[in-house]
PDB file of N, CA and C in Angstrom:
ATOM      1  N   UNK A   1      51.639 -53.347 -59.104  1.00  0.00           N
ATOM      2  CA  UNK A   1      50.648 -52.394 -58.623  1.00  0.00           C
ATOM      3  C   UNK A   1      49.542 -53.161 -57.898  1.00  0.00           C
ATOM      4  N   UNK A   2      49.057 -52.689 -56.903  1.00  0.00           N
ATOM      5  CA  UNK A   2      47.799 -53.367 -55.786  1.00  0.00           C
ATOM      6  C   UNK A   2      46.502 -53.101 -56.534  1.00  0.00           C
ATOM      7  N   UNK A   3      45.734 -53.787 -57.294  1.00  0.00           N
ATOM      8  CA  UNK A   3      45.069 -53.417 -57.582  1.00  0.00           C
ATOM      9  C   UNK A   3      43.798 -53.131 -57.182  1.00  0.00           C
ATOM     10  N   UNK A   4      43.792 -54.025 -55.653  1.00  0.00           N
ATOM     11  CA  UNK A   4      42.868 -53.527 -54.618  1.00  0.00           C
ATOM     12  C   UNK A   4      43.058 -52.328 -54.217  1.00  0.00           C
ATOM     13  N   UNK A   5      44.123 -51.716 -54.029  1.00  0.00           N
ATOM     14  CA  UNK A   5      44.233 -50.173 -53.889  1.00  0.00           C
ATOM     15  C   UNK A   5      43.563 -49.131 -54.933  1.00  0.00           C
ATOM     16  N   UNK A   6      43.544 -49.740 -56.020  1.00  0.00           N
ATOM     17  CA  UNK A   6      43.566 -48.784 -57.766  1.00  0.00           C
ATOM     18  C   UNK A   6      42.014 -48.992 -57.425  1.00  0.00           C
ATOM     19  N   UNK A   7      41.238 -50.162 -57.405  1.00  0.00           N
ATOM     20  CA  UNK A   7      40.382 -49.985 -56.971  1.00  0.00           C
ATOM     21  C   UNK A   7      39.441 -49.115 -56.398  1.00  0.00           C
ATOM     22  N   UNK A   8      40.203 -48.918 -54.758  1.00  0.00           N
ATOM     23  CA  UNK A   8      39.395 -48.145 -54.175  1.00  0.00           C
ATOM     24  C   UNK A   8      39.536 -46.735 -54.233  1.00  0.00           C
ATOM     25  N   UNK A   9      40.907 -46.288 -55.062  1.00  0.00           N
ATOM     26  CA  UNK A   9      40.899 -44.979 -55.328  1.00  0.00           C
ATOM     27  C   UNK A   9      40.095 -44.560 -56.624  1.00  0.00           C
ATOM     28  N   UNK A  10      39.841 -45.585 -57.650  1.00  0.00           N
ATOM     29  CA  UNK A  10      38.908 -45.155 -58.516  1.00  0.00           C
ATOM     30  C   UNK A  10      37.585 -44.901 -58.230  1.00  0.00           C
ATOM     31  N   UNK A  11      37.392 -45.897 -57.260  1.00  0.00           N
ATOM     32  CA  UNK A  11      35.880 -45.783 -56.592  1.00  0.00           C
ATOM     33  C   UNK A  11      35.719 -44.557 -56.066  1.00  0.00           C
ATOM     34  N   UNK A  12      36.561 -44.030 -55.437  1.00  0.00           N
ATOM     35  CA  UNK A  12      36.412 -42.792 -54.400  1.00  0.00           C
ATOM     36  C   UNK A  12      36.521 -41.365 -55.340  1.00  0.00           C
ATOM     37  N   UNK A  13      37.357 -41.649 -56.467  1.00  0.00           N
ATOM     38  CA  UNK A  13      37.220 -40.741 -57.708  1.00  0.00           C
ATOM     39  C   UNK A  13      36.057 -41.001 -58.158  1.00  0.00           C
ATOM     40  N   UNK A  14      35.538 -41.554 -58.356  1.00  0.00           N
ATOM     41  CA  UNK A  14      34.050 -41.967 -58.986  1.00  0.00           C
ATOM     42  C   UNK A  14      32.811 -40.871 -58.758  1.00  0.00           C
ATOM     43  N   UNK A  15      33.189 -41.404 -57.317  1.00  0.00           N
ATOM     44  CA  UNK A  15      32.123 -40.669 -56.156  1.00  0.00           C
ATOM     45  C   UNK A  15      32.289 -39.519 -56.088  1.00  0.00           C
ATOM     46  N   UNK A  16      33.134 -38.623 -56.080  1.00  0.00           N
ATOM     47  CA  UNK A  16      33.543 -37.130 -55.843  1.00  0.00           C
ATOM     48  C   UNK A  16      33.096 -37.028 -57.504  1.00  0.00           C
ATOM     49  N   UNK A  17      33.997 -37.159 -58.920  1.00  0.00           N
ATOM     50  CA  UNK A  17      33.159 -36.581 -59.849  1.00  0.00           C
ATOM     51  C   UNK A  17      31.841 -36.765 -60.088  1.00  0.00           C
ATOM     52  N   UNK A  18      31.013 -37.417 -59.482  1.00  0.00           N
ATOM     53  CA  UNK A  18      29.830 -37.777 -59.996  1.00  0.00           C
ATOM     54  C   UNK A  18      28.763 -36.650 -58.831  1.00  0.00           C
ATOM     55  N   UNK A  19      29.752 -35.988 -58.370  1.00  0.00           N
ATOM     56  CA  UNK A  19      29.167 -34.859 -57.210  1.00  0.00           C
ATOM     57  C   UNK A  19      29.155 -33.153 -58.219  1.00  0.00           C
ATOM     58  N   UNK A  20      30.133 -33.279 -59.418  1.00  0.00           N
ATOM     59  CA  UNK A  20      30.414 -32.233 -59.915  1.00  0.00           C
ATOM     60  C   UNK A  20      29.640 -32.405 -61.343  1.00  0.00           C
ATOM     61  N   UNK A  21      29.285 -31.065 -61.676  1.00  0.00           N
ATOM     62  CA  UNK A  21      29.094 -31.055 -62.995  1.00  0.00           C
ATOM     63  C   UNK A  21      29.986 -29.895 -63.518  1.00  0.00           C
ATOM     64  N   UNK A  22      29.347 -30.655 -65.608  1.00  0.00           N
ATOM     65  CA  UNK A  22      29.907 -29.647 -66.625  1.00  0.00           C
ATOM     66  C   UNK A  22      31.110 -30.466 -67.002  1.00  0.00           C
ATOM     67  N   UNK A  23      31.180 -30.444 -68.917  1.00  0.00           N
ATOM     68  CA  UNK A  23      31.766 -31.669 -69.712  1.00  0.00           C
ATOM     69  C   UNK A  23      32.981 -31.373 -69.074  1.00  0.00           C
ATOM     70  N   UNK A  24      34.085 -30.775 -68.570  1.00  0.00           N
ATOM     71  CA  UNK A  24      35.323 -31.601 -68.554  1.00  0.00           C
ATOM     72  C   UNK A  24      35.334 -32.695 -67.433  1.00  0.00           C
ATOM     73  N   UNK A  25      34.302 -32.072 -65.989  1.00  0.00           N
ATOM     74  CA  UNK A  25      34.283 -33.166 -65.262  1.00  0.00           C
ATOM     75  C   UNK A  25      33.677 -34.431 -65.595  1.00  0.00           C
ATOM     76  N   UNK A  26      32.670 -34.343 -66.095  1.00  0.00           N
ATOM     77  CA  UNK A  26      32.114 -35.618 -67.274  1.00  0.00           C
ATOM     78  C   UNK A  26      33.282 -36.709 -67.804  1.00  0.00           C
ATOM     79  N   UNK A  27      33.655 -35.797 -68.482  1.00  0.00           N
ATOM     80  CA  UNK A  27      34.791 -36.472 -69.119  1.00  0.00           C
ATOM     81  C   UNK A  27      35.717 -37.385 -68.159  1.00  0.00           C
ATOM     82  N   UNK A  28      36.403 -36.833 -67.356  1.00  0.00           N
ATOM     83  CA  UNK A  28      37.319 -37.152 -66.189  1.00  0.00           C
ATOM     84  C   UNK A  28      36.480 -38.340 -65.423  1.00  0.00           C
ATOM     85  N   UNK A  29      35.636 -38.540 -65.585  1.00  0.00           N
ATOM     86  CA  UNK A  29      34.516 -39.541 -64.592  1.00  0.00           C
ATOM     87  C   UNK A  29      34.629 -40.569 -65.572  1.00  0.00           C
ATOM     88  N   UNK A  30      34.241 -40.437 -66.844  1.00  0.00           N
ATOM     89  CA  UNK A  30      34.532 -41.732 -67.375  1.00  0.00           C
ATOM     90  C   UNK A  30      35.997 -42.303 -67.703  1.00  0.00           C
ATOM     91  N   UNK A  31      36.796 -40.837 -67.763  1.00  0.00           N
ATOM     92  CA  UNK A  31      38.499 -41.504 -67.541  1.00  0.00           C
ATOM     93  C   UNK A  31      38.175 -42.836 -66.478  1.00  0.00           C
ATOM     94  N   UNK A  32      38.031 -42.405 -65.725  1.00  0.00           N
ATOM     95  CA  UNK A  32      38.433 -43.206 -64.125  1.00  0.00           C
ATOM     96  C   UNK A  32      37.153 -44.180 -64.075  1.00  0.00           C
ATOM     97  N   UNK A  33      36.209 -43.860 -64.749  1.00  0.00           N
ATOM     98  CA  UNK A  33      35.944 -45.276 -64.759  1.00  0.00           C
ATOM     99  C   UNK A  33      36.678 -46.807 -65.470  1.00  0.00           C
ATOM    100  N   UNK A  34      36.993 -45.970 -66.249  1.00  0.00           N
ATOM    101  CA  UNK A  34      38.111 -46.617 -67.691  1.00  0.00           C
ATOM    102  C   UNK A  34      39.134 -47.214 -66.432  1.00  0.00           C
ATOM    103  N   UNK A  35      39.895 -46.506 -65.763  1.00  0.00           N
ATOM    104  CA  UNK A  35      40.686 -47.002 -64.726  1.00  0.00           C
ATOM    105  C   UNK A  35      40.116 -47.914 -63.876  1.00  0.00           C
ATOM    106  N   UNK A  36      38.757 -47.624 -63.285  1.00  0.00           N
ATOM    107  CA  UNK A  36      38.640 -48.654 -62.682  1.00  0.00           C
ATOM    108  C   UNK A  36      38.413 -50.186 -63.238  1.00  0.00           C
ATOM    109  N   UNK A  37      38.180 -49.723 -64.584  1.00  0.00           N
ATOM    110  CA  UNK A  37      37.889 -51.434 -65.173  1.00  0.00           C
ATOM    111  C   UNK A  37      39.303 -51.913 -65.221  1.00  0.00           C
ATOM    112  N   UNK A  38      40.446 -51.105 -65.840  1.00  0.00           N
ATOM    113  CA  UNK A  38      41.730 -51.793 -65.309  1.00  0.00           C
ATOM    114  C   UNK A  38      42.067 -52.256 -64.059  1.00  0.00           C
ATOM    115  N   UNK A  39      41.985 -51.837 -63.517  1.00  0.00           N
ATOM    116  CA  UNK A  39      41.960 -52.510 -62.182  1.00  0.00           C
ATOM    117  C   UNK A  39      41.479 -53.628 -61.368  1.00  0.00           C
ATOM    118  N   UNK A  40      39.875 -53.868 -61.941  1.00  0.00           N
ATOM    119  CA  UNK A  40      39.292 -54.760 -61.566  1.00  0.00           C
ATOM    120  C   UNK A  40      40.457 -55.898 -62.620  1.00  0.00           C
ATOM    121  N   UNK A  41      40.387 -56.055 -64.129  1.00  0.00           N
ATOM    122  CA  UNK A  41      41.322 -56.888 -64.560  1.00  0.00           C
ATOM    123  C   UNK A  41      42.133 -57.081 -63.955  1.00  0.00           C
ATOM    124  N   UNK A  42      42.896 -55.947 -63.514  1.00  0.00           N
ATOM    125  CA  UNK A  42      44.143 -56.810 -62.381  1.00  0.00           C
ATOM    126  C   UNK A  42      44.169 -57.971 -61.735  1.00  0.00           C
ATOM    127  N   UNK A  43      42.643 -57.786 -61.310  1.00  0.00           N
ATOM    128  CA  UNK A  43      42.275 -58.747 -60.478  1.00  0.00           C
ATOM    129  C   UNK A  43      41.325 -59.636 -60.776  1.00  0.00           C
ATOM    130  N   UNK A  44      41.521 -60.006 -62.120  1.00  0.00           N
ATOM    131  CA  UNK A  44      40.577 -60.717 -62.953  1.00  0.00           C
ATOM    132  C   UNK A  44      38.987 -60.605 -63.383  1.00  0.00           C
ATOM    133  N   UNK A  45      38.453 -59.657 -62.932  1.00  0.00           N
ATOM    134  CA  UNK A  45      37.000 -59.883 -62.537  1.00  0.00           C
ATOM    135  C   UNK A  45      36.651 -59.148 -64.201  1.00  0.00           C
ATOM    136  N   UNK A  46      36.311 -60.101 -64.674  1.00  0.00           N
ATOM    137  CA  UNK A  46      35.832 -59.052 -66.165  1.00  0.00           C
ATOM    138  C   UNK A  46      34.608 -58.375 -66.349  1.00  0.00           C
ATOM    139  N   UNK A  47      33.806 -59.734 -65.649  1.00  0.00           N
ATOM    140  CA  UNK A  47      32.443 -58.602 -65.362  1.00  0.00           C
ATOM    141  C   UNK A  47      32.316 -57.537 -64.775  1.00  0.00           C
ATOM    142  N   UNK A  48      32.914 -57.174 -63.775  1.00  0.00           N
ATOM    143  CA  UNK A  48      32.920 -55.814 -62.899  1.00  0.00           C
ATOM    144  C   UNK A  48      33.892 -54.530 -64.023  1.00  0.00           C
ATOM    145  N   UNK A  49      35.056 -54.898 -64.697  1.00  0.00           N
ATOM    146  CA  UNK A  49      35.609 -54.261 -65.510  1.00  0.00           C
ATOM    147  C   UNK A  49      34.186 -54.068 -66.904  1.00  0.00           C
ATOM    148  N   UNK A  50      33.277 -54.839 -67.045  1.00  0.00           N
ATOM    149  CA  UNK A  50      32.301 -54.722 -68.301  1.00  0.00           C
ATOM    150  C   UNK A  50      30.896 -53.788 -67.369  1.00  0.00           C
ATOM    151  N   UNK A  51      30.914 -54.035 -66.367  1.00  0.00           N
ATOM    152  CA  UNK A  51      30.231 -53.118 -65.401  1.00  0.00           C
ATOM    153  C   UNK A  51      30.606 -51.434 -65.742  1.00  0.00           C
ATOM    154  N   UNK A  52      32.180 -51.555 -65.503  1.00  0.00           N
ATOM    155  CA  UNK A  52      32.673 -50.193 -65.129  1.00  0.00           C
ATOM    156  C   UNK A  52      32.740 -49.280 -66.173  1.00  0.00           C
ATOM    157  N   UNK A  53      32.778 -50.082 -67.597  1.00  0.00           N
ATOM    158  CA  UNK A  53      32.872 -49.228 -68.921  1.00  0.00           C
ATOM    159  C   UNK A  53      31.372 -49.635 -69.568  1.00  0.00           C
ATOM    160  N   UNK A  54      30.519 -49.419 -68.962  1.00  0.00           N
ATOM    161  CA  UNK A  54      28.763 -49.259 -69.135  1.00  0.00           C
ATOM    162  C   UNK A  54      28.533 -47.878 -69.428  1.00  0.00           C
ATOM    163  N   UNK A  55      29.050 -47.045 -68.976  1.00  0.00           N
ATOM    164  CA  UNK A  55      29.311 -45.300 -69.703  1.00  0.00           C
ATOM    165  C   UNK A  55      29.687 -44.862 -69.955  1.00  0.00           C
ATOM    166  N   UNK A  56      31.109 -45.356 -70.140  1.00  0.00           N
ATOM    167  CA  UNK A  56      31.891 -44.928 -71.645  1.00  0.00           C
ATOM    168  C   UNK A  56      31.530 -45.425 -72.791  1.00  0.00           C
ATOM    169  N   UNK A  57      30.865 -46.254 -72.903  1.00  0.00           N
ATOM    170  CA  UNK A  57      29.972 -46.772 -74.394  1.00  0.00           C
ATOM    171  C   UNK A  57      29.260 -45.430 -74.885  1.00  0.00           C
ATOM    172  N   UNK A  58      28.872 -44.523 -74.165  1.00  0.00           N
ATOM    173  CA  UNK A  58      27.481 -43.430 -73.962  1.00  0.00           C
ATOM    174  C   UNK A  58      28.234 -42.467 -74.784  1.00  0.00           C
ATOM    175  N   UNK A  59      29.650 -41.944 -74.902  1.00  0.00           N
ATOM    176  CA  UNK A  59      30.276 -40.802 -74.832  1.00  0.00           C
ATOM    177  C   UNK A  59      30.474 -41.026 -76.054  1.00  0.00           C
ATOM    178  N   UNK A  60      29.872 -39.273 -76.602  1.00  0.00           N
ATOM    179  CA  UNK A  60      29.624 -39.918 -78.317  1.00  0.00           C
ATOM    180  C   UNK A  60      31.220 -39.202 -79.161  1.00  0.00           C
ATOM    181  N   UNK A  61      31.258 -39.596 -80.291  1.00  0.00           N
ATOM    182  CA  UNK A  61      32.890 -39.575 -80.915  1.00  0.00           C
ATOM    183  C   UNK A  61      33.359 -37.801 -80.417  1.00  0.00           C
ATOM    184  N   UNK A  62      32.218 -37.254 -80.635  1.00  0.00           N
ATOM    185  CA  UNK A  62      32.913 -35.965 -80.836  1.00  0.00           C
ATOM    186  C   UNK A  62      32.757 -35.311 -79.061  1.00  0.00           C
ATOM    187  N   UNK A  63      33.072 -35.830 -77.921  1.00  0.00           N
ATOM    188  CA  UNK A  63      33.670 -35.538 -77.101  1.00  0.00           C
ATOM    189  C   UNK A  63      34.582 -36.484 -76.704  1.00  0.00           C
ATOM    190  N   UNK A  64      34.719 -37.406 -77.177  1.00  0.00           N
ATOM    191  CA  UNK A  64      35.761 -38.171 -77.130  1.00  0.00           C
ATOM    192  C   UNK A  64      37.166 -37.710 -76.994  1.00  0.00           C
ATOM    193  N   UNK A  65      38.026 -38.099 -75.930  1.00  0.00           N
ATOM    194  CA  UNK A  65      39.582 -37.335 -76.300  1.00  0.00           C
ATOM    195  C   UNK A  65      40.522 -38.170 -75.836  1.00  0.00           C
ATOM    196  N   UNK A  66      41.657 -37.995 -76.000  1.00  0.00           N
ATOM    197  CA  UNK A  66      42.673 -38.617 -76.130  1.00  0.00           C
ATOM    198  C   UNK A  66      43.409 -39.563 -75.008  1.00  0.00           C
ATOM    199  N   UNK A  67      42.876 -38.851 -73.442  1.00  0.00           N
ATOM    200  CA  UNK A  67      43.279 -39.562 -72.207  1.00  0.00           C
ATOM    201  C   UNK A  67      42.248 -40.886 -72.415  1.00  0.00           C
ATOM    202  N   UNK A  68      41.162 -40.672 -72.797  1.00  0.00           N
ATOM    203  CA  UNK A  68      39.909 -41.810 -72.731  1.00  0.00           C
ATOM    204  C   UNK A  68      40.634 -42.758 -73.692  1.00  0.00           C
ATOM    205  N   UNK A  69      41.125 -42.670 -75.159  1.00  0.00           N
ATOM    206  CA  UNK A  69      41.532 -43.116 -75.893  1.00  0.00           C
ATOM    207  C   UNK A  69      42.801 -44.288 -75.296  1.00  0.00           C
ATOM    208  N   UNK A  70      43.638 -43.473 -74.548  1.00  0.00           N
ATOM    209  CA  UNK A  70      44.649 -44.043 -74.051  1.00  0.00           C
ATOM    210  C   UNK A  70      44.213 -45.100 -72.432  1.00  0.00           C
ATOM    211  N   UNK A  71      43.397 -44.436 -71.810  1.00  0.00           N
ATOM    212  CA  UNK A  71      42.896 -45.409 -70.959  1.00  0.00           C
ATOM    213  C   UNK A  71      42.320 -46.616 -71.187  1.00  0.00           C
ATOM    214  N   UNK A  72      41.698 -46.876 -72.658  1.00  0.00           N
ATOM    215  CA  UNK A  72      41.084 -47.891 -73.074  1.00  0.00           C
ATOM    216  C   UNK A  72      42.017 -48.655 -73.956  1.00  0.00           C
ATOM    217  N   UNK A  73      43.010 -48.058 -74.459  1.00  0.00           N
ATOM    218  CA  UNK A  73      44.362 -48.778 -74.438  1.00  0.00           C
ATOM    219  C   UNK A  73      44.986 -49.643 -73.960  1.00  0.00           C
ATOM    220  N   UNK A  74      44.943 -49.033 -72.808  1.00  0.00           N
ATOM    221  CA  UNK A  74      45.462 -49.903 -71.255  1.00  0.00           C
ATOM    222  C   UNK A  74      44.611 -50.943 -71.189  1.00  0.00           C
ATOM    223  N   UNK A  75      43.491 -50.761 -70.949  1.00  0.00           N
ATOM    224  CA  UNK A  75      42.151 -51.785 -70.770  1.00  0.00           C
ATOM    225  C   UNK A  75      42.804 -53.235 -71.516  1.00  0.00           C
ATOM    226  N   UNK A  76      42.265 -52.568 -72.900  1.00  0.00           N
ATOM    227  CA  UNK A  76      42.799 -53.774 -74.345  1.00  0.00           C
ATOM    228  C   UNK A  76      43.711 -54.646 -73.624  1.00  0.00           C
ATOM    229  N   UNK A  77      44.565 -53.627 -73.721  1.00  0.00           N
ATOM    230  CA  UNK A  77      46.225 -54.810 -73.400  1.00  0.00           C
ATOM    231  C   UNK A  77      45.975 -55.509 -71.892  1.00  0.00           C
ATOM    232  N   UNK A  78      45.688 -55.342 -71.068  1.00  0.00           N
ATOM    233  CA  UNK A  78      45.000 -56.674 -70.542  1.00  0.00           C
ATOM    234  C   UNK A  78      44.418 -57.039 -70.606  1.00  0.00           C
ATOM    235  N   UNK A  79      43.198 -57.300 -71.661  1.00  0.00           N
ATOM    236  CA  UNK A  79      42.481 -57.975 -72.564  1.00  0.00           C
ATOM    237  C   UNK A  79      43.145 -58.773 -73.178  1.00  0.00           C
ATOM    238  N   UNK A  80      44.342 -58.250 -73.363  1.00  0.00           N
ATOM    239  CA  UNK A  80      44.992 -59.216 -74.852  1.00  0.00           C
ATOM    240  C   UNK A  80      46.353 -59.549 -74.301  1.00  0.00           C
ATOM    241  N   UNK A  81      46.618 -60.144 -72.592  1.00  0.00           N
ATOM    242  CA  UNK A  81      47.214 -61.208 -72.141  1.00  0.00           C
ATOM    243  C   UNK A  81      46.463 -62.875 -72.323  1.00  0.00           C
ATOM    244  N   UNK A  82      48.121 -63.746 -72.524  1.00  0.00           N
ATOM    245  CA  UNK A  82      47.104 -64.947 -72.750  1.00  0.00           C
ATOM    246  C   UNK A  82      46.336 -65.651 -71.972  1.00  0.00           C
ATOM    247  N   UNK A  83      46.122 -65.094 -70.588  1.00  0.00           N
ATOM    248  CA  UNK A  83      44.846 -65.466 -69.300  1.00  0.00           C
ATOM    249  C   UNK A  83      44.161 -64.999 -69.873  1.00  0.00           C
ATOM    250  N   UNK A  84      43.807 -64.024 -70.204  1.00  0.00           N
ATOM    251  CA  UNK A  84      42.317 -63.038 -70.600  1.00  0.00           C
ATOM    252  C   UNK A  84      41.891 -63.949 -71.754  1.00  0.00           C
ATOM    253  N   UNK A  85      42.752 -64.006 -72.916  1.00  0.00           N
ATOM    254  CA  UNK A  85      42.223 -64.210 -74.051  1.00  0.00           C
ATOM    255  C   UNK A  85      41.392 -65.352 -74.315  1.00  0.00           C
ATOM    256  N   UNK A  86      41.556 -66.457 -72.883  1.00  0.00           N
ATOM    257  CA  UNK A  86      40.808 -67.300 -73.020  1.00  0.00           C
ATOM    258  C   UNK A  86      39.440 -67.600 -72.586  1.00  0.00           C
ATOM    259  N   UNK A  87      38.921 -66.294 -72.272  1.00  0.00           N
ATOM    260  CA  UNK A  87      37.726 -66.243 -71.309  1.00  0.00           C
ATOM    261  C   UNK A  87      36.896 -65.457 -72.637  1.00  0.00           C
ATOM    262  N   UNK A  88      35.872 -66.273 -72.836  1.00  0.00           N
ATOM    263  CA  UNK A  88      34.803 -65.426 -73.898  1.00  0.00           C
ATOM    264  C   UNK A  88      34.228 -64.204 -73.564  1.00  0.00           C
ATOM    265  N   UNK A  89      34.227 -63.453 -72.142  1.00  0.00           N
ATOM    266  CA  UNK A  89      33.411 -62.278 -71.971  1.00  0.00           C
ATOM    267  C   UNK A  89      34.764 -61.535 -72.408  1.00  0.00           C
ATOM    268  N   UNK A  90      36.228 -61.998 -71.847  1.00  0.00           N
ATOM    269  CA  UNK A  90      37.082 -60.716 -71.628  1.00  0.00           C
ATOM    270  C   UNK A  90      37.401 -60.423 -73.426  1.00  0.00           C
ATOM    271  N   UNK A  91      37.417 -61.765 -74.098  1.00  0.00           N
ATOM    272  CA  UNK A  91      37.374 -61.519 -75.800  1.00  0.00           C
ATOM    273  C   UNK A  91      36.284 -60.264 -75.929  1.00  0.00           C
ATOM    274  N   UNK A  92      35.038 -60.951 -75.881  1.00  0.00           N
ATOM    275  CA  UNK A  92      33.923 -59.846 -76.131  1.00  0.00           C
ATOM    276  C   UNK A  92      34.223 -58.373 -75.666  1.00  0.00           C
ATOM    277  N   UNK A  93      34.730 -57.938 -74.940  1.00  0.00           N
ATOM    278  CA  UNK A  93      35.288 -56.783 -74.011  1.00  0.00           C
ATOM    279  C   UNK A  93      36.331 -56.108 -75.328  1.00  0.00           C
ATOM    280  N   UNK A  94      37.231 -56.759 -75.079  1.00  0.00           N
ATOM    281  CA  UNK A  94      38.220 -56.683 -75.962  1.00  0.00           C
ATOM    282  C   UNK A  94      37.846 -56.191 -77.243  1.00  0.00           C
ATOM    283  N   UNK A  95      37.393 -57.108 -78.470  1.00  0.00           N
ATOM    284  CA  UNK A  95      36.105 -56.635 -79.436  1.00  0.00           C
ATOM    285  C   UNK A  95      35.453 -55.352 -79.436  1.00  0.00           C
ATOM    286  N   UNK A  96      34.930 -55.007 -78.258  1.00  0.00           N
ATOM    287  CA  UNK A  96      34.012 -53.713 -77.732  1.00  0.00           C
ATOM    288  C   UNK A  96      35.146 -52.907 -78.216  1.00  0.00           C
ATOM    289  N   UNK A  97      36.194 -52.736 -77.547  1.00  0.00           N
ATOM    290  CA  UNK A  97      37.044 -51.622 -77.757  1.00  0.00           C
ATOM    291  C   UNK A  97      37.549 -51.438 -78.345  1.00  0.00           C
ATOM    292  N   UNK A  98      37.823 -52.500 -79.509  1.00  0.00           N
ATOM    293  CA  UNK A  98      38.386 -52.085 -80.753  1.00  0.00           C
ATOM    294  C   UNK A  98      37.461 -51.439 -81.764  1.00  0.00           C
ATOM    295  N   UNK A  99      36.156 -52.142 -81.318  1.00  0.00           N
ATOM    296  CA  UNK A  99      35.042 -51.428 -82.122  1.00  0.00           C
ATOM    297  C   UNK A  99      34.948 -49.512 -81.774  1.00  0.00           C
ATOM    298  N   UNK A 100      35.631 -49.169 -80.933  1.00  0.00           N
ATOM    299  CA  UNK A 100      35.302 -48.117 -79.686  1.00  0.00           C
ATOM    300  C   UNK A 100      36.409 -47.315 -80.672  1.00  0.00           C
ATOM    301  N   UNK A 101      37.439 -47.794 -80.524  1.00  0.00           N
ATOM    302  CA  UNK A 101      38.943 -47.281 -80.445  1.00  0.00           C
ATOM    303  C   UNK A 101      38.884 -46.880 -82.024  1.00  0.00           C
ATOM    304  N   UNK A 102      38.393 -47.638 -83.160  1.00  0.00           N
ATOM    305  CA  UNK A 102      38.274 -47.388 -84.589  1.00  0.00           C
ATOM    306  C   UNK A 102      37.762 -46.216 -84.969  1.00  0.00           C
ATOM    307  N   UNK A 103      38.638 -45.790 -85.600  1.00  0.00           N
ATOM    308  CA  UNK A 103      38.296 -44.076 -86.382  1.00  0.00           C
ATOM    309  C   UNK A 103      36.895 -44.156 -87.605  1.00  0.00           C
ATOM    310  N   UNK A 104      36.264 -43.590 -87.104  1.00  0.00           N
ATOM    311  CA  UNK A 104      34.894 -44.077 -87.911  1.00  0.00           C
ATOM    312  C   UNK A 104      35.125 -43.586 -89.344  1.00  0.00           C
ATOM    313  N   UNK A 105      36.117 -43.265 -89.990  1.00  0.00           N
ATOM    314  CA  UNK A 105      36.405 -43.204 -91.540  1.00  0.00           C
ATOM    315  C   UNK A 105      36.603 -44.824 -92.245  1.00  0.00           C
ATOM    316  N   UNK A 106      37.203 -45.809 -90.932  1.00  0.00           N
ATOM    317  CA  UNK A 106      37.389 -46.932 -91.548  1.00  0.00           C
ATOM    318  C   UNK A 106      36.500 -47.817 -90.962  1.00  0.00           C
ATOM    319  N   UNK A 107      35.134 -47.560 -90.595  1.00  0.00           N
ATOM    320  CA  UNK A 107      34.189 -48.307 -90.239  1.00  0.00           C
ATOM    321  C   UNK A 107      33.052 -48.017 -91.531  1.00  0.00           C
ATOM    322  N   UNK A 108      32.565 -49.748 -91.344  1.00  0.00           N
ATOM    323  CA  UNK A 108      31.505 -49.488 -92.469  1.00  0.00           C
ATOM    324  C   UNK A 108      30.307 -48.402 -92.316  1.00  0.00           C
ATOM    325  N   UNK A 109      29.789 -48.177 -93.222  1.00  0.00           N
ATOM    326  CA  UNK A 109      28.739 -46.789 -93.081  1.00  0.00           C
ATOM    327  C   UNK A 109      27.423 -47.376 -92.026  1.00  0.00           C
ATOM    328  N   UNK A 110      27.030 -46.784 -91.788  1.00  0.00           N
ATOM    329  CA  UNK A 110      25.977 -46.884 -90.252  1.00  0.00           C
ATOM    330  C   UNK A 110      26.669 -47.614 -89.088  1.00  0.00           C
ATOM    331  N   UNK A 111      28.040 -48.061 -88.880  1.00  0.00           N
ATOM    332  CA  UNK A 111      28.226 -48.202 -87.823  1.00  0.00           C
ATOM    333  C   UNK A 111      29.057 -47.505 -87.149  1.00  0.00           C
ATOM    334  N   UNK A 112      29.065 -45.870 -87.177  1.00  0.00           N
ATOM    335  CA  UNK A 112      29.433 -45.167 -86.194  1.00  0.00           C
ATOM    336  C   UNK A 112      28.898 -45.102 -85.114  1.00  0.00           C
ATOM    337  N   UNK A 113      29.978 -44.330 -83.640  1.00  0.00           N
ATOM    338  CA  UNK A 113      29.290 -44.248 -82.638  1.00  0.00           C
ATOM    339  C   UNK A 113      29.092 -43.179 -82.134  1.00  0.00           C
TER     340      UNK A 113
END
């Protein structure tokens, strides 16, 4: 996959939902941001992928749903190739989303999100 392409179609998705309101489009905006941080990984850049999921941190458990879940899935697992794993931000990244991805029944008490 080109990920200079994934790129610029996330970007351009970006831009059009961020023209719409009301939560499902909300939602769908941080999908694709989620995409665009895959993408940038494609292409190594972790900071721009730690850029791109700066507002999906925001989105609190209980609108949370299942495409987001699975997009940050994706994320992980190129996080957790052995190029990535050796770079301390893309670890830290990585970390983030497991912290993200954890069902807050098995997180210690006050650290829900």
């Amino acid at each position: 996959k080109d990920p200079e392409l994934s790129i610029r179609h996330a970007r351009t998705a970006i831009s059009l939902y961020q023209d719409v309101h009301g939560r499902d489009w909300n939602l769908r905006l941080h999908e694709t941001h989620t995409d665009l941080a895959a993408a940038l990984l494609l292409r190594g850049d972790v900071s721009g992928a730690e850029t791109a999921l700066a507002d999906v941190w925001t989105v609190t458990r209980d609108l949370r749903r299942e495409n987001l879940y699975r997009r940050l899935r994706r994320v992980r697992g190129l996080l957790a190739d052995a190029r990535m794993r050796r770079i301390p931000p893309a670890r830290s990244l990585r970390e983030r989303i497991d912290d993200y991805l954890t069902p807050p029944w098995t997180q210690p008490s006050g650290q829900h999100t």
